[in-house]
Protein backbone atom coordinates (compact mmCIF):
# COMPACT_ATOMS: atom_id res chain seq x y z
CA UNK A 1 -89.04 21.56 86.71
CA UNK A 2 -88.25 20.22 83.22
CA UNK A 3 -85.03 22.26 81.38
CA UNK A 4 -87.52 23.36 78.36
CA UNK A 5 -89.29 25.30 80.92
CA UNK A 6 -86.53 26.70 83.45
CA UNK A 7 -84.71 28.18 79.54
CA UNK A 8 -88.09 29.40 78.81
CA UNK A 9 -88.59 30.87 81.79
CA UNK A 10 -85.37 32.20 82.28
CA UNK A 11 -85.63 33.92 79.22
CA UNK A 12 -88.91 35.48 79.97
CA UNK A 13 -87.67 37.34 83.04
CA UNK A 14 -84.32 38.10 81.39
CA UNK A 15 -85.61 39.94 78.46
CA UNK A 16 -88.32 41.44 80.96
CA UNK A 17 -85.56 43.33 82.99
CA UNK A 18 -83.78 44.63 79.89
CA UNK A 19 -87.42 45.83 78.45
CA UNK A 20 -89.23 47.45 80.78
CA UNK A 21 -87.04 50.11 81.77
CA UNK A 22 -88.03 53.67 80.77
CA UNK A 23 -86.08 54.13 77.50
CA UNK A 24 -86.04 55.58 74.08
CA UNK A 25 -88.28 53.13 72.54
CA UNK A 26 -90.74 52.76 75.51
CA UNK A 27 -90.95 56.37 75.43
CA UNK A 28 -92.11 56.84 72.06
CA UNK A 29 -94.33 53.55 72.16
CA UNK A 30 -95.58 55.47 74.95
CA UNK A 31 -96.47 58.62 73.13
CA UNK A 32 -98.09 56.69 70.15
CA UNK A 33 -100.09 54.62 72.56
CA UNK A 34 -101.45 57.67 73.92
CA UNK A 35 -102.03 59.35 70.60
CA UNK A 36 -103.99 56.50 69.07
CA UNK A 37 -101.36 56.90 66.13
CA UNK A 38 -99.91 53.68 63.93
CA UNK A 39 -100.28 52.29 67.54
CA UNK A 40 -99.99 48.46 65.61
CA UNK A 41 -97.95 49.43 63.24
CA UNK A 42 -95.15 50.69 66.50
CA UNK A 43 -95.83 48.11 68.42
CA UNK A 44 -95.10 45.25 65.37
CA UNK A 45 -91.57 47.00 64.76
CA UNK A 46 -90.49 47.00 68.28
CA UNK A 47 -91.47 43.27 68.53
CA UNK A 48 -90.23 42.33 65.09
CA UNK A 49 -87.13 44.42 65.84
CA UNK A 50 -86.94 42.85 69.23
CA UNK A 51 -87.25 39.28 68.05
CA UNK A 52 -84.66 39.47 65.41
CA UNK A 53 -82.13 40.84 67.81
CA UNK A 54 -82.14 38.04 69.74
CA UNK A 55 -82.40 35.48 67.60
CA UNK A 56 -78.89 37.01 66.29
CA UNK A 57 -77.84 37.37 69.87
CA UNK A 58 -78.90 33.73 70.69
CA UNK A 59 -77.20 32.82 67.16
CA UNK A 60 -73.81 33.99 67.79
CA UNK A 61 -73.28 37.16 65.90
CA UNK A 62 -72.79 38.66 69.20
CA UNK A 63 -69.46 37.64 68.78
CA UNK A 64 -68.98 39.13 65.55
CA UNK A 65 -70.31 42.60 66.87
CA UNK A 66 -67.74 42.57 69.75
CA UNK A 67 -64.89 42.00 67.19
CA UNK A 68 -66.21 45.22 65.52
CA UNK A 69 -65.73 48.16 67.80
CA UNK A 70 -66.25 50.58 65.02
CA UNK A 71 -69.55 49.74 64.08
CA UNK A 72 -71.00 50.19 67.14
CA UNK A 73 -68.77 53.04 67.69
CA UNK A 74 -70.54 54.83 64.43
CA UNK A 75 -73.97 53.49 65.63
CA UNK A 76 -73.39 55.73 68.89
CA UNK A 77 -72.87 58.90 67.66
CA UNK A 78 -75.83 58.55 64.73
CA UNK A 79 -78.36 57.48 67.75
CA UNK A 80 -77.17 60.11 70.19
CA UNK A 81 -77.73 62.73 67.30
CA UNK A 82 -80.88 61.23 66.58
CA UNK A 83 -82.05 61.28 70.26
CA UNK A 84 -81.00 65.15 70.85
CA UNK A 85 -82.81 66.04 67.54
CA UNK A 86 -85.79 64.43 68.86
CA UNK A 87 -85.57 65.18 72.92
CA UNK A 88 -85.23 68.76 71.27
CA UNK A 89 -88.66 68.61 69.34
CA UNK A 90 -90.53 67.31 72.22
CA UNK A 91 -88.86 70.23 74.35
CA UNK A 92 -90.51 72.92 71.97
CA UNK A 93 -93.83 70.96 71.65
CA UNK A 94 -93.24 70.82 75.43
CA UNK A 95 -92.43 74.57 75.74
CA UNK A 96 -94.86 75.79 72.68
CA UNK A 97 -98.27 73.26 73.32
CA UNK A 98 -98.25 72.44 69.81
CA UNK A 99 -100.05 69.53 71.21
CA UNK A 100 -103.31 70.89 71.54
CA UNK A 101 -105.87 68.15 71.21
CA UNK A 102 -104.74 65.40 69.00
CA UNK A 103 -107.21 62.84 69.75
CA UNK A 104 -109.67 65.31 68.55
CA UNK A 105 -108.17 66.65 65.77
CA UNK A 106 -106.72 63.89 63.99
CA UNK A 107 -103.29 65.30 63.59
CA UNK A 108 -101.48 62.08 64.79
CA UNK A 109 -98.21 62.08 62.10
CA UNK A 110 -98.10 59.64 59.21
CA UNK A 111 -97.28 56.46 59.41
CA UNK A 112 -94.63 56.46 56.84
CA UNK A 113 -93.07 59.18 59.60
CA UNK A 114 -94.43 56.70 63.01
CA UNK A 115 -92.14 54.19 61.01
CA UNK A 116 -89.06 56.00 60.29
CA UNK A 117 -88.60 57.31 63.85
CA UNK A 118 -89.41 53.94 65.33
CA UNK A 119 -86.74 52.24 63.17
CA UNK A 120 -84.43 54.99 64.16
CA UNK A 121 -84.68 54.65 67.88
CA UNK A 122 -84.62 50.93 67.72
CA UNK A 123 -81.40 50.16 65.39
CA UNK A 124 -79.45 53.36 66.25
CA UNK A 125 -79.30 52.46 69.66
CA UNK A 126 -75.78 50.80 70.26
CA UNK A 127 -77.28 49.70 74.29
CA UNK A 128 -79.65 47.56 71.86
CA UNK A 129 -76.73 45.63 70.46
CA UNK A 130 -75.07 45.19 73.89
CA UNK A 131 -78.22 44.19 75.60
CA UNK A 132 -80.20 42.53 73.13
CA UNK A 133 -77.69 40.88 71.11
CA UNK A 134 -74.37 40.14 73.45
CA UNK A 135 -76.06 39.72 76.98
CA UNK A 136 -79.10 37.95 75.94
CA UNK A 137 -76.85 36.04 73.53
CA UNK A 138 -74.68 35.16 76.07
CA UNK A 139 -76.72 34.24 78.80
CA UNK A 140 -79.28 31.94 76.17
CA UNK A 141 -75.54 30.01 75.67
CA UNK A 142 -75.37 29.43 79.83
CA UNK A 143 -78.48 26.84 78.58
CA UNK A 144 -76.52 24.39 75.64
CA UNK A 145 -77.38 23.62 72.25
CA UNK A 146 -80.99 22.93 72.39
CA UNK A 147 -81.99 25.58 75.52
CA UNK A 148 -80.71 28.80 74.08
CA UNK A 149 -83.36 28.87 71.75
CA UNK A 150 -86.10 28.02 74.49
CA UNK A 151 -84.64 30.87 76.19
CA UNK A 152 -84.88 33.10 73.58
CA UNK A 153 -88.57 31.86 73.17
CA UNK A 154 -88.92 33.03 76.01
CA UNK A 155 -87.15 36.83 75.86
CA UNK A 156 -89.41 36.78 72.41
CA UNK A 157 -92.68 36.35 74.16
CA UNK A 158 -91.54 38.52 76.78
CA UNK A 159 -90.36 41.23 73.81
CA UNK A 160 -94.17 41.08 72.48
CA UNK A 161 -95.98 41.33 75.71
CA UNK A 162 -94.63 43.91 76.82
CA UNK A 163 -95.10 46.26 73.73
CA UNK A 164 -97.99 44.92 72.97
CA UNK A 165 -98.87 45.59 76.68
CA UNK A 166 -97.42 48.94 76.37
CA UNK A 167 -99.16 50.20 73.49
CA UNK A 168 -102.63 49.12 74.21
CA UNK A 169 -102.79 50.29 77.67
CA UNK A 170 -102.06 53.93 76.91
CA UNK A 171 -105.03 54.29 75.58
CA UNK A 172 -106.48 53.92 79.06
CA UNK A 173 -104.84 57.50 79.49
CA UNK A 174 -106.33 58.80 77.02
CA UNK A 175 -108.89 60.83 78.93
CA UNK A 176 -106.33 62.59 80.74
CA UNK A 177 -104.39 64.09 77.49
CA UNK A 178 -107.54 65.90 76.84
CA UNK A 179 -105.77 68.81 78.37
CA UNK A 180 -103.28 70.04 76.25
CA UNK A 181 -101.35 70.70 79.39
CA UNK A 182 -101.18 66.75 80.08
CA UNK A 183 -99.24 66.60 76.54
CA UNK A 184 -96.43 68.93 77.81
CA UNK A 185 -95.99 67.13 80.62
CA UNK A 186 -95.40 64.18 78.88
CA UNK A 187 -93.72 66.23 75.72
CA UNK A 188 -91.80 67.56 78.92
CA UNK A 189 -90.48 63.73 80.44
CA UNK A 190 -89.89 62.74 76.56
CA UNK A 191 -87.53 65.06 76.16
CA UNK A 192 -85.72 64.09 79.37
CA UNK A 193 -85.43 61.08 77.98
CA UNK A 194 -84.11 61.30 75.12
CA UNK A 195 -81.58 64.12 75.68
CA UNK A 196 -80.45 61.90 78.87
CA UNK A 197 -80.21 58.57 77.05
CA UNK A 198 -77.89 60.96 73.97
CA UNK A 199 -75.75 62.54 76.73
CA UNK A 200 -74.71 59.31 78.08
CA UNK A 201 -74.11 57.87 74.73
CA UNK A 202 -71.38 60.19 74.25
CA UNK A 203 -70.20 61.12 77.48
């Protein structure tokens, strides 16, 4: 198999097995998928976000980042507030039922809001600049000069699939958060989430 194609590859399932796992952002990509709210306008930030990550990763500011231990140290403890703040709201909605029937009544946030809390969870994650930016940047170097970039081709397209993936195929489950009790079950693992993923930020 040619090298273009074993980089490309290789960066497909890389950025695949740093992606997929239940997180913050999947979470809320989740939610909005579900919702039918700014589902395009998520799904573009995560991808955009994504994609510029590693292509500063794959670029060598990796390096830089690791020299600064205080920048990621502040980035912690602003994304593990952020997270409990948020795990917290979808505890009450979870608690409460505030959810009742948003596809129905069109109470789905704004997108000024949908953008905000997207950007949040995505750059105030410090595991993003570890993953995304060291490890990815370090493994594209494992491929020389001209292959790290065909790798991160390849953790880019995986980046966009999957969101893209993500957010479009909630709205298969859309019939089942008819029930307002479906939303507080997934209010309910949200919050799990979130106040999980802030715990072990600072613990």
């Amino acid at each position: 198999m040619e090298p273009v194609i074993l980089s490309l590859l290789s960066g497909l399932a890389s950025g695949l097995s740093l992606i997929v796992a239940i997180g913050a952002q999947n979470a809320f990509v989740l939610r909005q998928g579900v919702q039918r709210s700014h589902v395009l306008l998520v799904v573009a930030v995560c991808a955009l976000s994504d994609l510029v990550l590693i292509v500063l990763g794959v670029a060598g500011v990796g390096v830089l980042i690791e020299q600064a231990p205080g920048v990621l140290e502040v980035v912690r403890w602003a994304g593990a507030a952020f997270l409990l703040a948020y795990g917290l709201m979808a505890a009450r909605r979870a608690i409460r039922g505030t959810q009742a029937s948003p596809l129905s009544t069109g109470q789905q946030g704004t997108w000024a809001a949908a953008l905000g809390t997207c950007l949040a969870l995505t750059w105030l994650n410090p595991h993003v600049y570890l993953d995304t930016v060291l490890l990815l940047g370090s493994l594209a170097g494992t491929h020389g000069a001209d292959g790290r970039w065909w790798f991160a081709a390849g953790a880019g397209i995986g980046s966009v699939a999957w969101f893209a993936a993500l957010g479009a195929g909630a709205r298969h489950l859309a019939p089942l958060f008819a029930r307002p009790g479906s939303w507080r079950v997934l209010d309910a693992g949200i919050a799990l989430v979130m106040v999980t993923l802030a715990v072990m930020l600072v613990a």
